[in-house]
N, C-alpha and C. Protein backbone atom coordinates (compact mmCIF):
# COMPACT_ATOMS: atom_id res chain seq x y z
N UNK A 1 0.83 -1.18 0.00
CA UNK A 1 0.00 0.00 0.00
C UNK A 1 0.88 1.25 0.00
N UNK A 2 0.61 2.41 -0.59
CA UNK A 2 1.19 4.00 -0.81
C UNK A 2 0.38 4.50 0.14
N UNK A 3 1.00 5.38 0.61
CA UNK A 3 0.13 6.51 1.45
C UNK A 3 0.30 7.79 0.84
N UNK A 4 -0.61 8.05 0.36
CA UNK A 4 -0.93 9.90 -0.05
C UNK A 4 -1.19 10.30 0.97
N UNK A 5 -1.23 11.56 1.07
CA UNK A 5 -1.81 12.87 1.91
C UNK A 5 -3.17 12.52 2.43
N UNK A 6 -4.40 11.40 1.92
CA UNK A 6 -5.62 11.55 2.03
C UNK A 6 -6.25 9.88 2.43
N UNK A 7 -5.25 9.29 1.44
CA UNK A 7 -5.87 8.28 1.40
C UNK A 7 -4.76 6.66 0.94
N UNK A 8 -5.24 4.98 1.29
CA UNK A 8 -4.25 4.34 1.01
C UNK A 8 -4.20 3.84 -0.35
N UNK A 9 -3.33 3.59 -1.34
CA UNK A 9 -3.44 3.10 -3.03
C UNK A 9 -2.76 1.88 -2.59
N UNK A 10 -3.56 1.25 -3.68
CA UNK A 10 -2.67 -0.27 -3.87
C UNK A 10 -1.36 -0.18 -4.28
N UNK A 11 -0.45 -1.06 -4.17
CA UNK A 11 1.03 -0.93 -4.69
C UNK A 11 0.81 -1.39 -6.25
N UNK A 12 1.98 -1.36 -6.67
CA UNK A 12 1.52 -1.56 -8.00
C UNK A 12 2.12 -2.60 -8.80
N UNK A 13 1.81 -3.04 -9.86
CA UNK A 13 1.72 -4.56 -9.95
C UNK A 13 3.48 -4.85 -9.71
N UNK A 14 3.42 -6.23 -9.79
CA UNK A 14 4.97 -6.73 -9.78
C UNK A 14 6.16 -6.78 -10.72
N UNK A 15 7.17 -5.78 -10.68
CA UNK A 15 7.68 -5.51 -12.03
C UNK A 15 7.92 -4.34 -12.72
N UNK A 16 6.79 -3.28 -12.13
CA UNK A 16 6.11 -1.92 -12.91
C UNK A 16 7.20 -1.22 -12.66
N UNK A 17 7.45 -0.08 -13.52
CA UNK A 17 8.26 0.97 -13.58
C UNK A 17 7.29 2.02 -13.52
N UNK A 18 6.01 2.04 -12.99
CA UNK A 18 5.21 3.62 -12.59
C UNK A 18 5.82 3.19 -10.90
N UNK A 19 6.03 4.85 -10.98
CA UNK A 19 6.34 5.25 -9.46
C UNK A 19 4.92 6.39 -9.23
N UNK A 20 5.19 6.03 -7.45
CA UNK A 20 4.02 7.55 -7.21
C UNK A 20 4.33 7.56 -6.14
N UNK A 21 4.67 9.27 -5.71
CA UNK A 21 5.04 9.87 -4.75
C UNK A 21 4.46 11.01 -4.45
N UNK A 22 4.44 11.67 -3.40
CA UNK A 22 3.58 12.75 -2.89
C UNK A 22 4.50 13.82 -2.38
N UNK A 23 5.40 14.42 -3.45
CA UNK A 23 6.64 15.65 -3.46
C UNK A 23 6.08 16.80 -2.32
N UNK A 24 4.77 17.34 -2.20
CA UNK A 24 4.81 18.45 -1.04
C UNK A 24 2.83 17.78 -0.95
N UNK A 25 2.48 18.99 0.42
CA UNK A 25 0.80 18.10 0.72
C UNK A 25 -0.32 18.54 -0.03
N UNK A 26 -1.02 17.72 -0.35
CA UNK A 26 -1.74 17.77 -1.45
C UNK A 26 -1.53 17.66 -2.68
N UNK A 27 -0.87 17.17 -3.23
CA UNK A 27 0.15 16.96 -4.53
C UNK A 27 0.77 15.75 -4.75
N UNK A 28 0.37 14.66 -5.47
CA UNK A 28 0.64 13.44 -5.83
C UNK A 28 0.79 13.37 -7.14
N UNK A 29 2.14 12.70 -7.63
CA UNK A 29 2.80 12.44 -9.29
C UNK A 29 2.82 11.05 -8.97
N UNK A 30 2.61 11.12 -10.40
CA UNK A 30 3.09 9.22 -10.67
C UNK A 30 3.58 9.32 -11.89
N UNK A 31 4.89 8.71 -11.81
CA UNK A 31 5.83 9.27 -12.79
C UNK A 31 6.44 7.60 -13.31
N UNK A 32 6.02 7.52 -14.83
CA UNK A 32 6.48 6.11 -15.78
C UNK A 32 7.31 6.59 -16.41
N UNK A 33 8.85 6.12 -16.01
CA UNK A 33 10.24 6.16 -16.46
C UNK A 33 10.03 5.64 -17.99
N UNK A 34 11.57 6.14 -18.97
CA UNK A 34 10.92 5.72 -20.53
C UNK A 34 11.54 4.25 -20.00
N UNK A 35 10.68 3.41 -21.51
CA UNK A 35 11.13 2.25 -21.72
C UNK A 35 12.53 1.62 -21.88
N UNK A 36 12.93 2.02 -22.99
CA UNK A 36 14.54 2.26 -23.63
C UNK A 36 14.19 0.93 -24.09
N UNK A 37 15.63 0.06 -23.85
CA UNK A 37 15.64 -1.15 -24.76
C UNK A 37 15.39 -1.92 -23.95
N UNK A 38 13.74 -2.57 -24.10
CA UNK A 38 13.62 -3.46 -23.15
C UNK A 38 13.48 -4.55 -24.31
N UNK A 39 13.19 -6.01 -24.27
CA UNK A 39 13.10 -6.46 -25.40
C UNK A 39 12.05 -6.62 -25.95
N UNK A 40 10.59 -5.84 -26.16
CA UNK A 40 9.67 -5.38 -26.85
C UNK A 40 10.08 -4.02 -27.81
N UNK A 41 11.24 -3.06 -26.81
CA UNK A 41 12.03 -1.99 -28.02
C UNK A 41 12.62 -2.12 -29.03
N UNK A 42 13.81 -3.92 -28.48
CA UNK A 42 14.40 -4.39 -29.33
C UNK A 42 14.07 -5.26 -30.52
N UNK A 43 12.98 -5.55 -30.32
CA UNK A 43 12.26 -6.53 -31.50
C UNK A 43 11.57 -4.75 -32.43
N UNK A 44 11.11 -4.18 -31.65
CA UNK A 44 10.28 -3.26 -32.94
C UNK A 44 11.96 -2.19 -33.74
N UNK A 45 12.85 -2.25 -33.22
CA UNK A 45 13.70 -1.72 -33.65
C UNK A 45 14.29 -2.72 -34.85
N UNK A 46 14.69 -3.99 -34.08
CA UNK A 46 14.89 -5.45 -35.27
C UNK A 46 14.23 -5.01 -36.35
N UNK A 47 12.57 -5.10 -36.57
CA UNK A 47 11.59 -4.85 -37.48
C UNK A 47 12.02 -3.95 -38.48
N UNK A 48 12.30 -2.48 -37.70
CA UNK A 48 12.40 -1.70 -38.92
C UNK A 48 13.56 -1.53 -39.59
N UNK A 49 15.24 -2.14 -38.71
CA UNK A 49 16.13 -2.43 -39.10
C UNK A 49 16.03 -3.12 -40.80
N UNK A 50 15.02 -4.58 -40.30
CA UNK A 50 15.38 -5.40 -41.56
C UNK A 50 14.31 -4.83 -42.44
N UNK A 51 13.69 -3.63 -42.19
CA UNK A 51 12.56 -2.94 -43.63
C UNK A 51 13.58 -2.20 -44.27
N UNK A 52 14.65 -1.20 -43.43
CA UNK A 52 15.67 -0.29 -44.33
C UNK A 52 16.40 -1.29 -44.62
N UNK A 53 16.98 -2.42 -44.33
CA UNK A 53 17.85 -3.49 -45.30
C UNK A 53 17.48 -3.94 -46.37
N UNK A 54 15.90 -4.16 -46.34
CA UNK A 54 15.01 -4.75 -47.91
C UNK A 54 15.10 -3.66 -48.37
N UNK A 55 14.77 -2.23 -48.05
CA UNK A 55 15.03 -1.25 -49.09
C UNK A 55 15.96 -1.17 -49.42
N UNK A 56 17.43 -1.05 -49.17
CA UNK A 56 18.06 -0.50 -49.66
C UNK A 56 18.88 -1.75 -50.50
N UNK A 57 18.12 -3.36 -50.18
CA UNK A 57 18.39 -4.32 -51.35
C UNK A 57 17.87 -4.07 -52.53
N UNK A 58 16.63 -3.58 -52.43
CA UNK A 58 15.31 -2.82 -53.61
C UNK A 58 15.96 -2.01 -54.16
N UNK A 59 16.25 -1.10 -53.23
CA UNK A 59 17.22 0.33 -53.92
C UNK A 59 18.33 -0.58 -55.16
N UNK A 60 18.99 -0.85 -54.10
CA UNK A 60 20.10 -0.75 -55.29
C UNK A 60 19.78 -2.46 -56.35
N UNK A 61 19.26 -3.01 -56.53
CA UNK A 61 19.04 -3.90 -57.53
C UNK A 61 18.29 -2.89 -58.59
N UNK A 62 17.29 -1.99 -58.51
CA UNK A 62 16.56 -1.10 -59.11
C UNK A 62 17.92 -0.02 -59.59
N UNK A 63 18.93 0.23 -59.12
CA UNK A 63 19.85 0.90 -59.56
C UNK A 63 20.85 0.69 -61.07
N UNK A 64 20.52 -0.89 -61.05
CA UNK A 64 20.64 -1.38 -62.63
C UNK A 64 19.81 -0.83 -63.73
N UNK A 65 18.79 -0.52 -63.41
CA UNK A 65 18.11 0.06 -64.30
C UNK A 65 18.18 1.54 -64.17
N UNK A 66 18.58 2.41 -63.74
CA UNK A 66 18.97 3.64 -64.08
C UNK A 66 18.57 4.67 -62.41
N UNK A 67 18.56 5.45 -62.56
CA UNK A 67 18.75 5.97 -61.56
C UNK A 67 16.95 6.88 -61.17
N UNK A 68 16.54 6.95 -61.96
CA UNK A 68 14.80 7.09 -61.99
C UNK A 68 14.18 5.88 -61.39
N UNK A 69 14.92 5.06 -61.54
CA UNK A 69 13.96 3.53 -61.30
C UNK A 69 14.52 3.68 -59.76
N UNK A 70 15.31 4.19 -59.29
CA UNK A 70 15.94 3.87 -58.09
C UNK A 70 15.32 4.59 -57.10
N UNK A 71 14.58 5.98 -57.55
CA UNK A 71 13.42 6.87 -56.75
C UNK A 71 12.01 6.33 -56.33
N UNK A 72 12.00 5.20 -57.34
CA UNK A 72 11.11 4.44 -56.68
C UNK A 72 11.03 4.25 -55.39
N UNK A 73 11.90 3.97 -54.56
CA UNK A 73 12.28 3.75 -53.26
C UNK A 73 12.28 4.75 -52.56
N UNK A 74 12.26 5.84 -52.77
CA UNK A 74 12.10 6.40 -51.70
C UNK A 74 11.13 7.00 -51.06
N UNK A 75 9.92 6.57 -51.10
CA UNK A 75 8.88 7.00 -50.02
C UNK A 75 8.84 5.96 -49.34
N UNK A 76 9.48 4.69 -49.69
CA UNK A 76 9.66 3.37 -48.53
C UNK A 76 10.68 3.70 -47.38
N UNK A 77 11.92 4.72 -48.09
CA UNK A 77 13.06 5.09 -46.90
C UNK A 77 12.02 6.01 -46.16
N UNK A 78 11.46 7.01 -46.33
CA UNK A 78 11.13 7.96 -45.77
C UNK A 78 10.14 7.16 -44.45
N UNK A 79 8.95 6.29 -44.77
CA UNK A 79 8.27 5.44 -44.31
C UNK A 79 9.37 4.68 -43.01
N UNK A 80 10.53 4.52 -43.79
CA UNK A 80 10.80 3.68 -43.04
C UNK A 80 12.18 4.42 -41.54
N UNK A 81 12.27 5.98 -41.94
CA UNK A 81 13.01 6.46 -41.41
C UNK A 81 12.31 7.40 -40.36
N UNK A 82 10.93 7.81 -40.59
CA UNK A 82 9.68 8.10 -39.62
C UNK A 82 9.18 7.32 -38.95
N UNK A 83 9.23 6.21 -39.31
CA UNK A 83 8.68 5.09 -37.98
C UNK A 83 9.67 5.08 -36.96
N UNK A 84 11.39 4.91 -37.96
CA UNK A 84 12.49 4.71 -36.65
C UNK A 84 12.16 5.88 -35.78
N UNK A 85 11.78 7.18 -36.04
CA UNK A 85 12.25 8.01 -35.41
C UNK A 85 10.77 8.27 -34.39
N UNK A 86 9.67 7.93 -34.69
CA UNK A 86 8.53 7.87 -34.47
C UNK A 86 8.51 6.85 -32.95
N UNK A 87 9.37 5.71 -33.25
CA UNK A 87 9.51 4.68 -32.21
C UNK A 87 10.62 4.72 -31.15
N UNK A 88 11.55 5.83 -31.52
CA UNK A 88 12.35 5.84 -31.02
C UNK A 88 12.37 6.67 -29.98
N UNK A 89 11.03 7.67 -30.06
CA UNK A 89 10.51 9.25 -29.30
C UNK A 89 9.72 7.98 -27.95
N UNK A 90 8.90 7.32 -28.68
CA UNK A 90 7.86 6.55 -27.55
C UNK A 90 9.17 5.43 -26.55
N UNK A 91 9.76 4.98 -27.32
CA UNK A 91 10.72 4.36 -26.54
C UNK A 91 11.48 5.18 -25.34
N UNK A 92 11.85 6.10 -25.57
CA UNK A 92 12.79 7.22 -25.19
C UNK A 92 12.32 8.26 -23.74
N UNK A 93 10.66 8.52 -24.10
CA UNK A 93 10.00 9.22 -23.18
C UNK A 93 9.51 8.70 -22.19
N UNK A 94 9.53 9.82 -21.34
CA UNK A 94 8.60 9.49 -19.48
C UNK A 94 7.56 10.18 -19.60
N UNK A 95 6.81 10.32 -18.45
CA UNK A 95 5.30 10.62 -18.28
C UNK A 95 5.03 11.08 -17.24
N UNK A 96 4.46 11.49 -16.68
CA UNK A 96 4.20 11.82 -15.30
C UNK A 96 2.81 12.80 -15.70
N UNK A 97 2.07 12.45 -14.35
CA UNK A 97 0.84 12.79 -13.90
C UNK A 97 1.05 13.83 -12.65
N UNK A 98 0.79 15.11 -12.66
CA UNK A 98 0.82 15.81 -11.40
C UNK A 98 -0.45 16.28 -10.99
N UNK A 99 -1.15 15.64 -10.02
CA UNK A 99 -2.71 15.88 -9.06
C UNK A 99 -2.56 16.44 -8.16
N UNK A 100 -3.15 18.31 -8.09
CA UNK A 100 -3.34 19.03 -6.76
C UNK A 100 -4.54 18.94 -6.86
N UNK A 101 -5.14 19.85 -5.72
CA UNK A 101 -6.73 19.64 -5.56
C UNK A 101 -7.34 20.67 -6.84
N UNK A 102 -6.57 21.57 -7.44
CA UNK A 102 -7.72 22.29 -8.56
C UNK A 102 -7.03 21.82 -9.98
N UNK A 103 -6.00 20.93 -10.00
CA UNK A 103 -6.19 20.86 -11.78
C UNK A 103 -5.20 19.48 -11.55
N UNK A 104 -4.87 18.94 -13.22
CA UNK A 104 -4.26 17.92 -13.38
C UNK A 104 -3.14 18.14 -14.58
N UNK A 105 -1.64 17.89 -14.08
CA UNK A 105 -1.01 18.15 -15.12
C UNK A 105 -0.61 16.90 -15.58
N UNK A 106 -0.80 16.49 -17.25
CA UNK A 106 -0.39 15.10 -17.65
C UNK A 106 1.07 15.86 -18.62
N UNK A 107 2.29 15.41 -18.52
CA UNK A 107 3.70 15.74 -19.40
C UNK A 107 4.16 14.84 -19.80
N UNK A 108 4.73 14.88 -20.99
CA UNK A 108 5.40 13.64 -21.71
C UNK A 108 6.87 14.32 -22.07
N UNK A 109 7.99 13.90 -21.56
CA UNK A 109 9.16 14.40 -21.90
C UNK A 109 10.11 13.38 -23.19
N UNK A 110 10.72 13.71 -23.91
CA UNK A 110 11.30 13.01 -25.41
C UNK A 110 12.65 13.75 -25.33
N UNK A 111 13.42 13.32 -24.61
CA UNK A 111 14.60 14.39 -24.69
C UNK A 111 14.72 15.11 -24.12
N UNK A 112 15.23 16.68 -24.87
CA UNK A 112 14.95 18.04 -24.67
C UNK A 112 13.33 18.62 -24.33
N UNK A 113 12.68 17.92 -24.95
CA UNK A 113 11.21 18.17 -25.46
C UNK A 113 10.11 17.53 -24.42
N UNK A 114 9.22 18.56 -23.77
CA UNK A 114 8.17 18.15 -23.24
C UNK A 114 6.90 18.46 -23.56
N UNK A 115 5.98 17.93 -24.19
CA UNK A 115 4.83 18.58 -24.37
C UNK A 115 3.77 17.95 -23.20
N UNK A 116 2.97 19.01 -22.65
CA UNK A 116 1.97 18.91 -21.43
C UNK A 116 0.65 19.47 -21.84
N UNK A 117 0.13 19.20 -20.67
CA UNK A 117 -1.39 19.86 -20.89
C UNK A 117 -1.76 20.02 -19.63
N UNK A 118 -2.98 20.80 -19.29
CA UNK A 118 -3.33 20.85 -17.82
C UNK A 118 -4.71 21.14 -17.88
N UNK A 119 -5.28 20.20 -17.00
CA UNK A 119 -6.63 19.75 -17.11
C UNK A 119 -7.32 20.61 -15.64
N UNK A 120 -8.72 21.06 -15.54
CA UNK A 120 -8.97 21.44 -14.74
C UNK A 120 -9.57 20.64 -13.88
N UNK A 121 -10.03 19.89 -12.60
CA UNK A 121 -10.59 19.01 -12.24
C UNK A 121 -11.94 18.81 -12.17
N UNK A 122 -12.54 19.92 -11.95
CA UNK A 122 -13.83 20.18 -12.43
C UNK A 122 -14.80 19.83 -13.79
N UNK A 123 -13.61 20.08 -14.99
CA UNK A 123 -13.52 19.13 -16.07
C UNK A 123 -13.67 17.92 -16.67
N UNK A 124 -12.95 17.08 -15.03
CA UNK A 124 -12.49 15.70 -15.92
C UNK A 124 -13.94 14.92 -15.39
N UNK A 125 -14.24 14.32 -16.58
CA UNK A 125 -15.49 14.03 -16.55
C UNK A 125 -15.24 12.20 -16.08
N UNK A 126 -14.33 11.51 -16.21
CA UNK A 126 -13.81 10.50 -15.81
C UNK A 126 -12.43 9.53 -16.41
N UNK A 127 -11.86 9.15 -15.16
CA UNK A 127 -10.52 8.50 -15.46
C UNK A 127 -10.99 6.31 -15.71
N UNK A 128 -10.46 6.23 -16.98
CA UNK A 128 -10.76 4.90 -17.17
C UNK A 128 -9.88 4.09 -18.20
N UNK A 129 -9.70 2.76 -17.65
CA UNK A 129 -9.28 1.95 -18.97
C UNK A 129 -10.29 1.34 -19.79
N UNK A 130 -10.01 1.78 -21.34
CA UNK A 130 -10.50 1.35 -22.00
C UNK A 130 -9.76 0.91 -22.92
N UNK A 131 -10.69 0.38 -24.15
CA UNK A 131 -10.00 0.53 -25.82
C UNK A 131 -10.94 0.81 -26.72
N UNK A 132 -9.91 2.01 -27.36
CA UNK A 132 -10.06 2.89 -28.37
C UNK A 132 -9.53 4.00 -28.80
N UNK A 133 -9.77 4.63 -29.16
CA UNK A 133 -8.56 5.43 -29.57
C UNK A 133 -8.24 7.40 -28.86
N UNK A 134 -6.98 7.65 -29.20
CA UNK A 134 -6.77 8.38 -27.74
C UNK A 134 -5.79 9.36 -28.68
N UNK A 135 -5.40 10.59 -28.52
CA UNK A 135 -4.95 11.51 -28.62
C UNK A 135 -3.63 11.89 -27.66
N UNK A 136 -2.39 11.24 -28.26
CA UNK A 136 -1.16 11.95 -27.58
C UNK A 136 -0.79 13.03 -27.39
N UNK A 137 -0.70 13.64 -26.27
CA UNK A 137 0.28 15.26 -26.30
C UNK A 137 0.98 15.62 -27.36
N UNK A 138 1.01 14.83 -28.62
CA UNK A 138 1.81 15.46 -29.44
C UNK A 138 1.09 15.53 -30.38
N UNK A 139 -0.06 15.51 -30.56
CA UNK A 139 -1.17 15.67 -31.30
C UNK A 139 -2.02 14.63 -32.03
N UNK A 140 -1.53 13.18 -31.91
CA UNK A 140 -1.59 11.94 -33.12
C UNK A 140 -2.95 11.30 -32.35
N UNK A 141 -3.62 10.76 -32.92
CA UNK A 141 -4.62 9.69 -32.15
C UNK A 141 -4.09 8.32 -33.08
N UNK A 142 -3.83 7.56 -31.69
CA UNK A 142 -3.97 6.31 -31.93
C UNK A 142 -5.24 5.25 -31.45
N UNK A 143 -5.05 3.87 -31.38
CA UNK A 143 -6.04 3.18 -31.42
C UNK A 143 -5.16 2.36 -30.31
N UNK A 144 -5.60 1.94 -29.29
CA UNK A 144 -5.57 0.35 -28.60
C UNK A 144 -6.26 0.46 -27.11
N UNK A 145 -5.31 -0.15 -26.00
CA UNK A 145 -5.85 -0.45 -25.09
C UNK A 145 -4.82 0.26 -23.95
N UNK A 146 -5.68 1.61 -23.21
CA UNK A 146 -4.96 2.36 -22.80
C UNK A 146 -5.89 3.21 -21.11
N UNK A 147 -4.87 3.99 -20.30
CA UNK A 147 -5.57 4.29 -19.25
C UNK A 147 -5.73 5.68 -19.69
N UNK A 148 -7.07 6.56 -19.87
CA UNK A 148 -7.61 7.93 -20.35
C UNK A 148 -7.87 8.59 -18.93
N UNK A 149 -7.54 9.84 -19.53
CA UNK A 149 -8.19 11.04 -17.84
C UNK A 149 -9.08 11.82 -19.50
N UNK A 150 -10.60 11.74 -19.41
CA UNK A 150 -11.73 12.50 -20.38
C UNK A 150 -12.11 13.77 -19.53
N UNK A 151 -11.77 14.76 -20.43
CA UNK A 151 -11.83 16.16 -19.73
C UNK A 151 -12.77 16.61 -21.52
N UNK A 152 -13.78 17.17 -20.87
CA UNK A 152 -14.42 18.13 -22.18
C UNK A 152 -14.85 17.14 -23.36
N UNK A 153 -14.71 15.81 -23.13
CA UNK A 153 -14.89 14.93 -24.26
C UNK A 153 -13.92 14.51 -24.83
N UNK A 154 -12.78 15.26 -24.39
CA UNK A 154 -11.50 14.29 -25.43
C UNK A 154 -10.67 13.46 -23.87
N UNK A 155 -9.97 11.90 -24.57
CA UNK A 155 -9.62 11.48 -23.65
C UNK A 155 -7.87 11.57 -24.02
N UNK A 156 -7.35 11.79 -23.12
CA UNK A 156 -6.09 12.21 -22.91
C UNK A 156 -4.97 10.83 -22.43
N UNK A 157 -4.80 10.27 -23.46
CA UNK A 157 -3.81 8.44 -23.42
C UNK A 157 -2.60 8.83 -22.22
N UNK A 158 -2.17 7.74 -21.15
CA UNK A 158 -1.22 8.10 -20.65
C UNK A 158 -1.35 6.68 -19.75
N UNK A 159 0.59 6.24 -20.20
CA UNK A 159 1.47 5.11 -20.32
C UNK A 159 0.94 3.86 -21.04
N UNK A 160 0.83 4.68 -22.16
CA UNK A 160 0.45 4.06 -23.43
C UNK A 160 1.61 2.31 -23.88
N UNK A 161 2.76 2.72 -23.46
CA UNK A 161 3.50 1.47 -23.56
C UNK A 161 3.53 0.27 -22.10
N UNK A 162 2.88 0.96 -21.01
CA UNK A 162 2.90 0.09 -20.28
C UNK A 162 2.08 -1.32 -20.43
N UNK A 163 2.40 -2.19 -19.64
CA UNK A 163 1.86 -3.67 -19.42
C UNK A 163 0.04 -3.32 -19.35
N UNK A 164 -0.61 -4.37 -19.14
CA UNK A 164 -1.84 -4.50 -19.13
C UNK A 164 -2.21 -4.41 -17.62
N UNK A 165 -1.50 -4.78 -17.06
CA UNK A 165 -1.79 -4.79 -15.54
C UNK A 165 -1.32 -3.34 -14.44
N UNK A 166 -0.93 -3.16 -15.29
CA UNK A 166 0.23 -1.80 -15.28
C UNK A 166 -0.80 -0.26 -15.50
N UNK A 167 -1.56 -0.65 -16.44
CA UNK A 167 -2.54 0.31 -17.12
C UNK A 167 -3.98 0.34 -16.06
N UNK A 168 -4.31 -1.08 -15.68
CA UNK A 168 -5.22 -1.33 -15.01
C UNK A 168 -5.20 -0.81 -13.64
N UNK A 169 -4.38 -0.69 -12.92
CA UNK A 169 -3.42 -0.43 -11.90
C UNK A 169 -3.89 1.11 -12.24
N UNK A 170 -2.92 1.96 -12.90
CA UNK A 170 -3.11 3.79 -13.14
C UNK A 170 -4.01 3.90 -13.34
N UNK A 171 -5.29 3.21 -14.21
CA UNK A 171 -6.77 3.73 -13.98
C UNK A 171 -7.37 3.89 -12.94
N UNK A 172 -6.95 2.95 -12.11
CA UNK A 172 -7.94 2.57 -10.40
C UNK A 172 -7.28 3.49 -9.51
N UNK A 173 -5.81 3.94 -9.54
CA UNK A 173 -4.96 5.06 -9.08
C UNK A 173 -5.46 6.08 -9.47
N UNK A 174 -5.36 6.68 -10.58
CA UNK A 174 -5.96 8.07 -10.78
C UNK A 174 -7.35 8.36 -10.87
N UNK A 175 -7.89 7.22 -10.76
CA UNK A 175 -9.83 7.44 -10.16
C UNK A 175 -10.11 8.02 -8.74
N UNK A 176 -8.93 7.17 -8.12
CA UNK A 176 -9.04 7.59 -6.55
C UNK A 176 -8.49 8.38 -6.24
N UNK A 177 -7.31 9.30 -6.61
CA UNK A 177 -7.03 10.41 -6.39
C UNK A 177 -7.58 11.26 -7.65
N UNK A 178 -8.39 11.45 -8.45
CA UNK A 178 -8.80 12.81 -9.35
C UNK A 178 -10.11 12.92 -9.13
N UNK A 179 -11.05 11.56 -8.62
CA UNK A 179 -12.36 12.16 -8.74
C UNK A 179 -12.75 11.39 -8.18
């Protein structure tokens, strides 16, 4: 069990890399360290490894035939050099949830780069796991099976790469401390 300022949370599953701590009173983060290379990073990295190796076998066999034929290929590099870099941001980033009593800040850090948002609590109309599709801080909606804080009608995805039990866990956590 965690002790917040208010109330007791379950610990969290066995394994998890979400932390949650209560930095000053009234104020609870739960903060999911990035992934990096765990070996679900390393297989989707494998993946796109051996897509730029078929291209650039494509590429250059197509290079026999002249150098027009060889442009063919490249909206497959491009495809295939936006996913690396696309997978490499979600791999790379942390998360953290900050809950005082009048608003909710959700941040996703990628580096240098953090993009946030801040929700008012009054707002959030409810915190839940579901599946379907969800809107990252960085503007993209994806599709799967994820823990949402729904403020105004849009639901706001967060630790989108975590485990299933992991997700289940931060829904039942941030129900009991946001609303």
């Amino acid at each position: 069990m965690v002790k917040t300022t208010e109330t007791e949370l379950p610990s969290a599953p066995s394994g998890s890399r979400i932390q949650l701590s209560c930095p000053a009173p009234g104020i609870n983060l739960v903060f999911i360290p990035k992934e990096g290379f765990s070996p679900g990073g390393i297989f989707i990295f494998a993946v796109i490894l051996f897509w730029l190796l078929m291209i650039l076998l494509w590429a250059a066999l197509l290079l026999q035939y002249g150098i027009v034929w060889t442009l063919l290929s490249v909206p497959f590099w491009l495809l295939g050099l936006v996913t690396l870099r696309i997978s490499a941001r979600e791999l790379f980033s942390s998360q953290s949830v900050e809950i005082s009593p009048e608003k909710v800040i959700i941040r996703k850090k990628t580096g240098k780069q953090t993009a946030s948002v801040v929700l008012k609590k009054k707002d959030i109309s409810a915190v839940s796991f579901v599946e379907g599709s969800y809107k990252t801080l960085y503007g993209m909606r994806r599709k799967g099976i994820y823990t949402a804080i729904i403020s105004r009608g849009e639901a706001f995805g967060i630790g989108e790469r975590c485990r299933i039990a992991e997700k289940q866990w931060l829904a039942d956590v941030l129900k009991s401390l946001i609303i």
